[in-house]
C-alpha atoms as a PDB file:
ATOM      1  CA  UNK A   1      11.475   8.585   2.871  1.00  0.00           C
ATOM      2  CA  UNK A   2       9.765   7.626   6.302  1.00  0.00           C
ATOM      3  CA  UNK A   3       5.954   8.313   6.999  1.00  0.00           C
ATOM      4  CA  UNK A   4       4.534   8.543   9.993  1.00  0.00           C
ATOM      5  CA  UNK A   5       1.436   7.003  11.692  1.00  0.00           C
ATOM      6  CA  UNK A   6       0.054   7.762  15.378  1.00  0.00           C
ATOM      7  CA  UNK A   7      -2.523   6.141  17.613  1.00  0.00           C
ATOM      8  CA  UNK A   8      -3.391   6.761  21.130  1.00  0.00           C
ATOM      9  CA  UNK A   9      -2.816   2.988  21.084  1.00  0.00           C
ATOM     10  CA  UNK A  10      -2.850  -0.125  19.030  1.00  0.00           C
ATOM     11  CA  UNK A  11      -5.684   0.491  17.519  1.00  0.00           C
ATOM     12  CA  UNK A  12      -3.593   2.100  14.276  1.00  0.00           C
ATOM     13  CA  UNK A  13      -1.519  -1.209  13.527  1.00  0.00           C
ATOM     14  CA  UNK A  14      -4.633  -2.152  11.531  1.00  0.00           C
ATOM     15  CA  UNK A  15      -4.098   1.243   9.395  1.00  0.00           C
ATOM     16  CA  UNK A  16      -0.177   0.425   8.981  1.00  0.00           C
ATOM     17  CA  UNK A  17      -0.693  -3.415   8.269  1.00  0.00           C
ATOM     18  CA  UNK A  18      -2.832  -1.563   5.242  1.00  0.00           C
ATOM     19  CA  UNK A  19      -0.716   0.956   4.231  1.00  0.00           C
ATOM     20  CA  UNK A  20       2.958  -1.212   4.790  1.00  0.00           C
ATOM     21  CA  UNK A  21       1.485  -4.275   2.198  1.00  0.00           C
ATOM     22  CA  UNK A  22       0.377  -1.220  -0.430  1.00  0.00           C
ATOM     23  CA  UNK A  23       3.439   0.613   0.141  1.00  0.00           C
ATOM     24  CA  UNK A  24       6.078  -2.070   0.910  1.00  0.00           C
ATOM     25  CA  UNK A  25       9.458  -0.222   0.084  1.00  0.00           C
ATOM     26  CA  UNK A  26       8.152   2.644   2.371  1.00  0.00           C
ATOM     27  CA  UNK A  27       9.954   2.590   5.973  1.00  0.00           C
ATOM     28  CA  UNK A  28       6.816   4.071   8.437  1.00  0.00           C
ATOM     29  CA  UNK A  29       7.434   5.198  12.063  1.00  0.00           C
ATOM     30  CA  UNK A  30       4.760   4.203  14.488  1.00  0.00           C
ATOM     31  CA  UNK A  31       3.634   6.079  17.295  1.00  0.00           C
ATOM     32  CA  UNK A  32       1.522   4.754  20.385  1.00  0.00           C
ATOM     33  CA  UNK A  33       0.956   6.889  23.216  1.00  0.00           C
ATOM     34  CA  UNK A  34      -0.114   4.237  25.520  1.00  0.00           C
ATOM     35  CA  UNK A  35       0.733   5.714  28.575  1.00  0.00           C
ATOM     36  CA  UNK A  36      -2.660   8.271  27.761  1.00  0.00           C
ATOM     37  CA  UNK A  37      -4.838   5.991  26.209  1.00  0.00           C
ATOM     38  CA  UNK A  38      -7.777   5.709  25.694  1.00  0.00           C
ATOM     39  CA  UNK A  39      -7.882   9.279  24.198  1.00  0.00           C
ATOM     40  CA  UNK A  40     -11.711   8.825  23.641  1.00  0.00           C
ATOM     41  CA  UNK A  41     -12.655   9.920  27.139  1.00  0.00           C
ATOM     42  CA  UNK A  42     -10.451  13.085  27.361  1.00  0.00           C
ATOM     43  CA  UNK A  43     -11.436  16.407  26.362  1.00  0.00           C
ATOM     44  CA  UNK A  44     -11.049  18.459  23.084  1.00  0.00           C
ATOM     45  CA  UNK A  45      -7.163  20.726  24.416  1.00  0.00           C
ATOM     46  CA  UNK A  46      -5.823  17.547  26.293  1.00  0.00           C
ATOM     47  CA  UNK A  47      -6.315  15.673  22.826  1.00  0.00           C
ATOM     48  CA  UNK A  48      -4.899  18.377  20.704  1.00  0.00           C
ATOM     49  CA  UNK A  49      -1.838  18.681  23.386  1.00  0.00           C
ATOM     50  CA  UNK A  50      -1.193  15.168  23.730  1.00  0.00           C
ATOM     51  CA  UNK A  51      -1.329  14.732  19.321  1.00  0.00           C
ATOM     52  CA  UNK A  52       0.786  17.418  18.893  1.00  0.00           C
ATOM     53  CA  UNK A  53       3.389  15.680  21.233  1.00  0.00           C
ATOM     54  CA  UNK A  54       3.482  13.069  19.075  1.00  0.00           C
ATOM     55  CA  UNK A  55       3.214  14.334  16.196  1.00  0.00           C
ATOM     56  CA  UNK A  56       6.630  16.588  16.752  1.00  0.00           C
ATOM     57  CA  UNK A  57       8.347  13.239  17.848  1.00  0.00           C
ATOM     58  CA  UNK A  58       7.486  11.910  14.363  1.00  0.00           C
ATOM     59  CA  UNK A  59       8.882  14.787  12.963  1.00  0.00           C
ATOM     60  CA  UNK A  60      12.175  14.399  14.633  1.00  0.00           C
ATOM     61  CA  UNK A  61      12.108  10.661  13.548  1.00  0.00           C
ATOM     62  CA  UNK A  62      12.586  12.044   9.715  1.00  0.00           C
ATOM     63  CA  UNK A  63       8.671  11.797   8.840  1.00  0.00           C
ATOM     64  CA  UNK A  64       7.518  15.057   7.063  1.00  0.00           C
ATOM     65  CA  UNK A  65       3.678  13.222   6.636  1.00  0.00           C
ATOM     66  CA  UNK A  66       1.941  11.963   9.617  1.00  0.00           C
ATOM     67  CA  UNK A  67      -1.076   9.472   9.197  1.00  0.00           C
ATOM     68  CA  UNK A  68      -3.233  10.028  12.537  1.00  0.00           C
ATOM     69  CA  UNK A  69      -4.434   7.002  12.537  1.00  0.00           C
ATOM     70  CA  UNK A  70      -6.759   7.728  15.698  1.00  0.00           C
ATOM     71  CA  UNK A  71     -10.481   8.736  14.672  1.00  0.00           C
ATOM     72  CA  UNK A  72     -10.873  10.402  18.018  1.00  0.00           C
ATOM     73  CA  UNK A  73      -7.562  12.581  17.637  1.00  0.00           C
ATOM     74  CA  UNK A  74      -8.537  13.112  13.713  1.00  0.00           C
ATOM     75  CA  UNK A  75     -11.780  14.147  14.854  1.00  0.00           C
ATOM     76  CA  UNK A  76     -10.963  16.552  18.207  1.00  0.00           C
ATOM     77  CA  UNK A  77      -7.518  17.822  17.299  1.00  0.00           C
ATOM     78  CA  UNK A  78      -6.753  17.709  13.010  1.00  0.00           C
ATOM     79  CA  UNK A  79      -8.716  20.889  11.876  1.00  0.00           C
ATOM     80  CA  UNK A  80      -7.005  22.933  14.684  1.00  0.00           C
ATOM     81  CA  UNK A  81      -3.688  21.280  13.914  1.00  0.00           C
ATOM     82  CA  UNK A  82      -3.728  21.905  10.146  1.00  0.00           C
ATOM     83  CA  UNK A  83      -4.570  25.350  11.020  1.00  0.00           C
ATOM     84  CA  UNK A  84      -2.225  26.810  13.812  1.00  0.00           C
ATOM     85  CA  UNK A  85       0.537  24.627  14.236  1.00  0.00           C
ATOM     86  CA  UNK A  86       1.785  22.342  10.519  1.00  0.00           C
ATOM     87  CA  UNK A  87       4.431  24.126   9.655  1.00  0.00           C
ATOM     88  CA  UNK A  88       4.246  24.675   5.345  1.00  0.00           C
ATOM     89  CA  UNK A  89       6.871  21.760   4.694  1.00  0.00           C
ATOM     90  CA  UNK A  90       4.851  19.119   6.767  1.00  0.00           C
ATOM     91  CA  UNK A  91       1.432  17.153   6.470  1.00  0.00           C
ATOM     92  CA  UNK A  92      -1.227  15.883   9.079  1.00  0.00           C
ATOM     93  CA  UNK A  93      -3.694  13.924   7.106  1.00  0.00           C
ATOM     94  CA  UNK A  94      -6.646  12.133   8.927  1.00  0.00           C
ATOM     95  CA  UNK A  95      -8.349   9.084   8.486  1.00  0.00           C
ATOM     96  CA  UNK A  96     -12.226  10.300   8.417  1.00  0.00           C
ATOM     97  CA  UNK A  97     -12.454  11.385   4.734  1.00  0.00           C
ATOM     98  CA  UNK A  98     -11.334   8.363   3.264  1.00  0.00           C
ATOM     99  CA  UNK A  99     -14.005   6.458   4.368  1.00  0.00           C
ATOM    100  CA  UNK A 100     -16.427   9.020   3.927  1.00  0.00           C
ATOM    101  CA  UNK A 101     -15.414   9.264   0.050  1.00  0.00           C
ATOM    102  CA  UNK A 102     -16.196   5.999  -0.196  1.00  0.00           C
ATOM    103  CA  UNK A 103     -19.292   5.859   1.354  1.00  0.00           C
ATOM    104  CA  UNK A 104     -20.607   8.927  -1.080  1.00  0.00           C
ATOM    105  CA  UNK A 105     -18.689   7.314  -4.091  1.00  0.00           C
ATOM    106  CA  UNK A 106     -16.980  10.524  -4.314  1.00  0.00           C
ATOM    107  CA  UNK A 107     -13.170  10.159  -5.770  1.00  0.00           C
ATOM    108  CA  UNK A 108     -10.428  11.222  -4.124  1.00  0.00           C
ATOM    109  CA  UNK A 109     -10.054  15.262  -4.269  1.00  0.00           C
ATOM    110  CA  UNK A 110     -13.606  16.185  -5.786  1.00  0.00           C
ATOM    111  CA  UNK A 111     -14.181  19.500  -4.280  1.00  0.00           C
ATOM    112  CA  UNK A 112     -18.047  19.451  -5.979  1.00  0.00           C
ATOM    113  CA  UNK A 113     -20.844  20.838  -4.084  1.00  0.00           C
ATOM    114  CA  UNK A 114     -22.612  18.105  -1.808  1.00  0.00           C
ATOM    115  CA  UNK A 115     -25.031  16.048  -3.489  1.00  0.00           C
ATOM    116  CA  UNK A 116     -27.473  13.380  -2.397  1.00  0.00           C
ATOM    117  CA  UNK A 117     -26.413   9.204  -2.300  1.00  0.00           C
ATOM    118  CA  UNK A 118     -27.370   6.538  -2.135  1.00  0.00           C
ATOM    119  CA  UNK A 119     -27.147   5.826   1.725  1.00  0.00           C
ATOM    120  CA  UNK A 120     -29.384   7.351   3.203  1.00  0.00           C
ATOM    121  CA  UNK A 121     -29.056   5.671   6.825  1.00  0.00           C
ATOM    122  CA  UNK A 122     -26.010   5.852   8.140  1.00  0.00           C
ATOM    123  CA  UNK A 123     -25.126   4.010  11.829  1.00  0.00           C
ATOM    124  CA  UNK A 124     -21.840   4.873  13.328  1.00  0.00           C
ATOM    125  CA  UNK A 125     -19.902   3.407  15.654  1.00  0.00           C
ATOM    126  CA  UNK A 126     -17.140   5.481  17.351  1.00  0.00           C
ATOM    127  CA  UNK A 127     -15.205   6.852  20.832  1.00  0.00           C
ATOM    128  CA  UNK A 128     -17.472   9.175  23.163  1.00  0.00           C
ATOM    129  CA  UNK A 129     -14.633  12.153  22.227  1.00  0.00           C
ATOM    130  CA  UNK A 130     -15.329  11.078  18.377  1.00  0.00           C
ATOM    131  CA  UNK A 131     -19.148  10.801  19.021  1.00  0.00           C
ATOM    132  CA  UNK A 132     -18.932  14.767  20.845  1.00  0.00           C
ATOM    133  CA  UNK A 133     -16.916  16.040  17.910  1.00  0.00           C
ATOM    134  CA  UNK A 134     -19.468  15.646  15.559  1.00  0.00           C
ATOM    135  CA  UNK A 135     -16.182  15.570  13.233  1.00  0.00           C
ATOM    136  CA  UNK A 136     -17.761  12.630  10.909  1.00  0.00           C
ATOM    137  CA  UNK A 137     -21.331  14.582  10.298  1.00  0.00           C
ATOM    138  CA  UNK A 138     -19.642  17.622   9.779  1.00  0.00           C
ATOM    139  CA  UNK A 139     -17.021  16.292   7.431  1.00  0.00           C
ATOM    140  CA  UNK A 140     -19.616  14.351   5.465  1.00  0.00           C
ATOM    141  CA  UNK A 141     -22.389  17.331   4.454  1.00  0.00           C
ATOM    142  CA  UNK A 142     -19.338  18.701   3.021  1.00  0.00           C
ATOM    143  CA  UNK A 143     -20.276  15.784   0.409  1.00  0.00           C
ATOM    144  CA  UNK A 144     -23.285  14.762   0.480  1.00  0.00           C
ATOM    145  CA  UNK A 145     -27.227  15.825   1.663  1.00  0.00           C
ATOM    146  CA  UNK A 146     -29.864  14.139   3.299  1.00  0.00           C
ATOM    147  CA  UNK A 147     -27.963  11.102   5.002  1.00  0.00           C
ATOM    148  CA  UNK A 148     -29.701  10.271   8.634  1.00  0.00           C
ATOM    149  CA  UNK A 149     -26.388   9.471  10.949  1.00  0.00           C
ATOM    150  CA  UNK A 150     -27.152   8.319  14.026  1.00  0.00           C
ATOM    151  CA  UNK A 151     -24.088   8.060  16.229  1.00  0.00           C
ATOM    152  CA  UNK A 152     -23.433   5.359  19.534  1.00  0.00           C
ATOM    153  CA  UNK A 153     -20.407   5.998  21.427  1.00  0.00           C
ATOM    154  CA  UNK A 154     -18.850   2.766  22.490  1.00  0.00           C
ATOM    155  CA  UNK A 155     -17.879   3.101  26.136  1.00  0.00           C
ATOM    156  CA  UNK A 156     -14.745   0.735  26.862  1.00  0.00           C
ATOM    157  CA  UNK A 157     -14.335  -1.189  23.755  1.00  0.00           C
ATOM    158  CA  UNK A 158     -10.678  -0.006  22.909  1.00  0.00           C
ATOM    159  CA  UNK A 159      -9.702  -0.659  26.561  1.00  0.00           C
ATOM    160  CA  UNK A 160     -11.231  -3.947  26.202  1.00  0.00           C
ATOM    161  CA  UNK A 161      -9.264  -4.644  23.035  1.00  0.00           C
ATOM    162  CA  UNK A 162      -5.911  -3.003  23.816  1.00  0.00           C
ATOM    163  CA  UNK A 163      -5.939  -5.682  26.845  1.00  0.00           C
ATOM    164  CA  UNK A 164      -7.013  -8.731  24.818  1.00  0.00           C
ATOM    165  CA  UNK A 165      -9.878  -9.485  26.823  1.00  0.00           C
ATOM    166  CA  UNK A 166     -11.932 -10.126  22.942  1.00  0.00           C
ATOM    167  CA  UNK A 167     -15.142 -12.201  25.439  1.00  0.00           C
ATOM    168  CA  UNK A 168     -15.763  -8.755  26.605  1.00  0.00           C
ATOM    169  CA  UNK A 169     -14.919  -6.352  23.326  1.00  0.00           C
ATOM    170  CA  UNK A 170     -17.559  -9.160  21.855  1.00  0.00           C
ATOM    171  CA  UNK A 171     -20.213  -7.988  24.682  1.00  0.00           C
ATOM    172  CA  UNK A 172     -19.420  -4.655  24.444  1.00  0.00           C
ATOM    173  CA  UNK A 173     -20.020  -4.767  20.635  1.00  0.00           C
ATOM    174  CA  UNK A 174     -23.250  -6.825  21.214  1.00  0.00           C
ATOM    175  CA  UNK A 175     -25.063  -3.924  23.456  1.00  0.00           C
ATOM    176  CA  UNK A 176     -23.705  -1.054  21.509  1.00  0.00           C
ATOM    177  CA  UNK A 177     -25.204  -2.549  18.645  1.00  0.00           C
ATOM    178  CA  UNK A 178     -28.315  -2.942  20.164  1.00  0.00           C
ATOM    179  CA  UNK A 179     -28.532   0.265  21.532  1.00  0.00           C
ATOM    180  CA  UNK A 180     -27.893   1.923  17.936  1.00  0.00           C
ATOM    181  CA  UNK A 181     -30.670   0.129  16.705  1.00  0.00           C
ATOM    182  CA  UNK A 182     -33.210   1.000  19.004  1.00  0.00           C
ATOM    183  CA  UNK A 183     -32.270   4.576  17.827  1.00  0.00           C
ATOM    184  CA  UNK A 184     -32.271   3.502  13.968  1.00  0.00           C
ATOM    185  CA  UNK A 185     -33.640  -0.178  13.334  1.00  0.00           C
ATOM    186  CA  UNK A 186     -32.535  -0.377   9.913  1.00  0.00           C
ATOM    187  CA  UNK A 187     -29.297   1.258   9.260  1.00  0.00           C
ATOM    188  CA  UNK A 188     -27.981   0.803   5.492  1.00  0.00           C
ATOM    189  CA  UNK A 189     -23.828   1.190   6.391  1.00  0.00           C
ATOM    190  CA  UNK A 190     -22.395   1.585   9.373  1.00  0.00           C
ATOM    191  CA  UNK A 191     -19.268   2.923   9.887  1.00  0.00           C
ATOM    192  CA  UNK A 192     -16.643   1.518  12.232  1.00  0.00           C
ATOM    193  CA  UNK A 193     -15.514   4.975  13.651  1.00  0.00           C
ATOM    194  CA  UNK A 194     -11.937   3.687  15.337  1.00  0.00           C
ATOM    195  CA  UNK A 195      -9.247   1.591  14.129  1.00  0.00           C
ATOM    196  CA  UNK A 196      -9.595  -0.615  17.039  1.00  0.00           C
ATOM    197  CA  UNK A 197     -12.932  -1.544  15.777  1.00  0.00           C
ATOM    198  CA  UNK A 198     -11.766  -3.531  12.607  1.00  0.00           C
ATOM    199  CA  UNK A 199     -10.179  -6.519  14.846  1.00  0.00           C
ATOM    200  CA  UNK A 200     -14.510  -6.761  15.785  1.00  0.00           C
ATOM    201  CA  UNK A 201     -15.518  -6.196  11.886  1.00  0.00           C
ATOM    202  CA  UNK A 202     -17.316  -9.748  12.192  1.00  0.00           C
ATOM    203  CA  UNK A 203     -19.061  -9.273  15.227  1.00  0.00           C
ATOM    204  CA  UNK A 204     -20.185  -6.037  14.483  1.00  0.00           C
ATOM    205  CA  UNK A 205     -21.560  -7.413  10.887  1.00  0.00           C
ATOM    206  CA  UNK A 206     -23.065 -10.563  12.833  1.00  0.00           C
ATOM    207  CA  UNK A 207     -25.029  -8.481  15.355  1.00  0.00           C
ATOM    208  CA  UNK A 208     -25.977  -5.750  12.454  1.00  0.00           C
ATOM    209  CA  UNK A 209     -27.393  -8.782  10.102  1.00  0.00           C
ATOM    210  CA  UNK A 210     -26.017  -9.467   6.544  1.00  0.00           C
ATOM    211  CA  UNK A 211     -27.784  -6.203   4.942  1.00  0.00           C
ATOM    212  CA  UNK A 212     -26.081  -3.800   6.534  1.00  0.00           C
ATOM    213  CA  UNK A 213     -22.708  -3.116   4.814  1.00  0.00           C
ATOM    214  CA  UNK A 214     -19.964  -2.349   6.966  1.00  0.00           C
ATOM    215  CA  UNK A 215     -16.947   0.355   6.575  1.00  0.00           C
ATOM    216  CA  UNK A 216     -13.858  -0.067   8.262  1.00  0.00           C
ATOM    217  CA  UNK A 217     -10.653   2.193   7.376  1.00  0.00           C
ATOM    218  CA  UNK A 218      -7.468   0.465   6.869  1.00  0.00           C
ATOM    219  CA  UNK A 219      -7.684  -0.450   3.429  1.00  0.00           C
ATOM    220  CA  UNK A 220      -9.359   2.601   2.502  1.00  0.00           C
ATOM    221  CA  UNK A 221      -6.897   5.046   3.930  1.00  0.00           C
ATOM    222  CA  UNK A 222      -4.209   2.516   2.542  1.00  0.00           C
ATOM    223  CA  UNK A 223      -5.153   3.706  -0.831  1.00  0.00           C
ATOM    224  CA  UNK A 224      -5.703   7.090  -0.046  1.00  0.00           C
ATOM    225  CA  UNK A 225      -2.062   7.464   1.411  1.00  0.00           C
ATOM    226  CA  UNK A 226      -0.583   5.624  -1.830  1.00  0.00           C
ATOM    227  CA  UNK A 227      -2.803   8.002  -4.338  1.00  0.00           C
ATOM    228  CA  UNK A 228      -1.854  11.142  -2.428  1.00  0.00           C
ATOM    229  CA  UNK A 229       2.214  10.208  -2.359  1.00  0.00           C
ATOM    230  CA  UNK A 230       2.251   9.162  -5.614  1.00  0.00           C
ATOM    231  CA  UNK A 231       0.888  13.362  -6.260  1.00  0.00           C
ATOM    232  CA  UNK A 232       3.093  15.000  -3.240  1.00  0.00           C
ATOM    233  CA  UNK A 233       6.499  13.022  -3.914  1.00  0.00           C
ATOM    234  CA  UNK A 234       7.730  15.775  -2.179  1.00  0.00           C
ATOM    235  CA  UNK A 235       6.293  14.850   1.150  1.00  0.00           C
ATOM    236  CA  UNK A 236       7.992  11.603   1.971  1.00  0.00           C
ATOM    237  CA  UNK A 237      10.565  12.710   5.073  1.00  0.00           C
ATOM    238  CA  UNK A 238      14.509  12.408   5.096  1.00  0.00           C
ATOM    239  CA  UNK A 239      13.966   9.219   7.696  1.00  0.00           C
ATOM    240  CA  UNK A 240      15.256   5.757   6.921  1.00  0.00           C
ATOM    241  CA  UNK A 241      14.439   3.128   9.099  1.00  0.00           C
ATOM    242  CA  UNK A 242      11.426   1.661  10.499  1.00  0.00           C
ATOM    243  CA  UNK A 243      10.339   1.907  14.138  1.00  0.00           C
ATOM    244  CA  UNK A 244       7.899   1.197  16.726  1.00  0.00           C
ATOM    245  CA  UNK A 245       7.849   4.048  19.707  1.00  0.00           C
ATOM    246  CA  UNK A 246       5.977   3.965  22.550  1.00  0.00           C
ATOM    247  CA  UNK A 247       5.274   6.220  25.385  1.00  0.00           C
ATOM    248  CA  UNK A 248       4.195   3.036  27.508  1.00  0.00           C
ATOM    249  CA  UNK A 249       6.151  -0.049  29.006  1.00  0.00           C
ATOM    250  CA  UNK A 250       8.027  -1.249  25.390  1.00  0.00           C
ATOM    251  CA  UNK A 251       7.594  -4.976  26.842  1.00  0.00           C
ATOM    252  CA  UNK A 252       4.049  -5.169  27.809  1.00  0.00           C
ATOM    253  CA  UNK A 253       3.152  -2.655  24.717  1.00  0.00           C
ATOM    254  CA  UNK A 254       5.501  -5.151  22.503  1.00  0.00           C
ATOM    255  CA  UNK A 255       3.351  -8.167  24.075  1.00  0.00           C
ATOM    256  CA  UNK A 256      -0.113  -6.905  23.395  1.00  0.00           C
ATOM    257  CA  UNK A 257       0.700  -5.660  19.881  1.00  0.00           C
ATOM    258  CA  UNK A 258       2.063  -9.269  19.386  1.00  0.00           C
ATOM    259  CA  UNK A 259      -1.309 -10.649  20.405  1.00  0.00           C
ATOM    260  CA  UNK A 260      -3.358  -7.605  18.957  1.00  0.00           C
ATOM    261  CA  UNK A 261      -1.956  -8.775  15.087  1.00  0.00           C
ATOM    262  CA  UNK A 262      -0.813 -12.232  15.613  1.00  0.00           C
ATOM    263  CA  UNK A 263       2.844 -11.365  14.803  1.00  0.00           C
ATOM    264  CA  UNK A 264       5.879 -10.437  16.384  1.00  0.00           C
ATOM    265  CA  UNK A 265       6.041  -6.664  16.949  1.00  0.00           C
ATOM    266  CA  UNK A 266       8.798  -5.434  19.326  1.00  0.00           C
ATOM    267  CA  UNK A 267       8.008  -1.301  20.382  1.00  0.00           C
ATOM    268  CA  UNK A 268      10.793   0.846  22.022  1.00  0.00           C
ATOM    269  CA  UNK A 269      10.682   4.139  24.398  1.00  0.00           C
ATOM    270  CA  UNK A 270       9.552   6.899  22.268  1.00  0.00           C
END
């Protein structure tokens, strides 16, 4: 009954920290392909090649659904996925339109027409491939009309992050900030874009200033997941056993997970 999550990186343990406490008798497979991140400067194919890759490795590991727990491979390579190459018995689900129903206060599933909410400002915060993919606008004026997003691509935070250097992600964070708001003073929400981004939820909500409410994904996608399994039974895979794969170095991917989540995490060779 294994389920699968992938990330170009680390970035996705915040999604399956989430998902493992709501779903704790589910054994999930995690994939980082560390040896090609950061996928957030690469282009559209080499993002769809490289997710595919992993994806079929999570297959083989017994996991029928795979979380893609990367905004920027969600964004560049899902729709294409979910159109030419999931076979009928598996899933690819993203991690976008979770946080998108809850910023429109939209439930789970409601196909309605698009409506206008009460956001109307909307800053987010996201990988330069994410920012390109306009994946986020396009997926949210399938629910709602009349939100202003304005978009900053954050140039080497994950990098920053996936080494531990957190005095620098904190800088980085700082001048993105300040760049979004000399595009849009006064966002309402702003959305962290990456699941790197979460581990920086309070400096991105100091430098934003207490009215601004701030989205991050993991719990929000960790409901999502446990909604749609509970309605697709069907879709947990034959797999048994929990994992950690990497395409990286296991030991220094195994050490910087450690650090990333303040636990012992111990990855093997994909």
């Amino acid at each position: 009954m294994a389920v699968g999550v992938f990330d170009s990186g680390l970035g996705g343990l915040t999604v399956l920290e989430a998902v493992r406490k709501t779903l704790p008798e589910v054994p999930f497979v995690y994939f980082a392909d560390s040896k090609h991140a950061p996928y957030g400067v690469r282009d559209a194919n080499d993002i769809f090649d490289l997710t595919t890759a992993a994806t079929e490795r999570l297959w083989a590991a017994g996991c029928d659904l795979v979380i893609l727990a990367c905004n920027t491979a969600s964004a560049a390579a899902l729709r294409r996925m979910q159109e030419s190459f999931v076979p009928r018995d598996k899933r690819v689900l993203g991690v976008f339109v979770p946080l998108i129903e809850a910023l429109t206060e939209r439930q789970w599933g409601d196909n309605s027409p698009p409506r206008e909410v009460a956001v109307q400002h909307v800053a987010l915060f996201a990988t330069p491939a994410t920012v390109r993919s306009r994946a986020f606008q396009r997926e949210l004026a399938f629910r709602a009309i009349g939100v202003d997003v304005e978009a900053q691509a954050c140039g080497g935070l994950v990098d920053a992050i996936e080494e531990g250097d957190m005095i620098l992600a904190e800088a980085l964070v700082r001048s993105h900030v300040d760049a979004l708001k000399r595009k849009m003073p006064m966002p309402q929400a702003a959305i962290l874009g990456c699941t790197h981004y979460p581990l920086m939820q309070d400096i991105f909500q100091d430098a934003l200033g207490p009215e601004v409410t701030v989205y991050s994904q993991a719990s929000l996608v960790a409901a999502s997941l446990s909604d749609y399994l509970a309605r697709h039974p069907d879709m947990y895979g034959p797999g048994k056993d929990s994992a950690f794969l990497t395409t990286g170095d296991p030991r220094k991917v195994s050490v910087h997970a450690t650090q990333f989540l303040r636990h012992p995490i111990t990855f093997t060779s994909a």
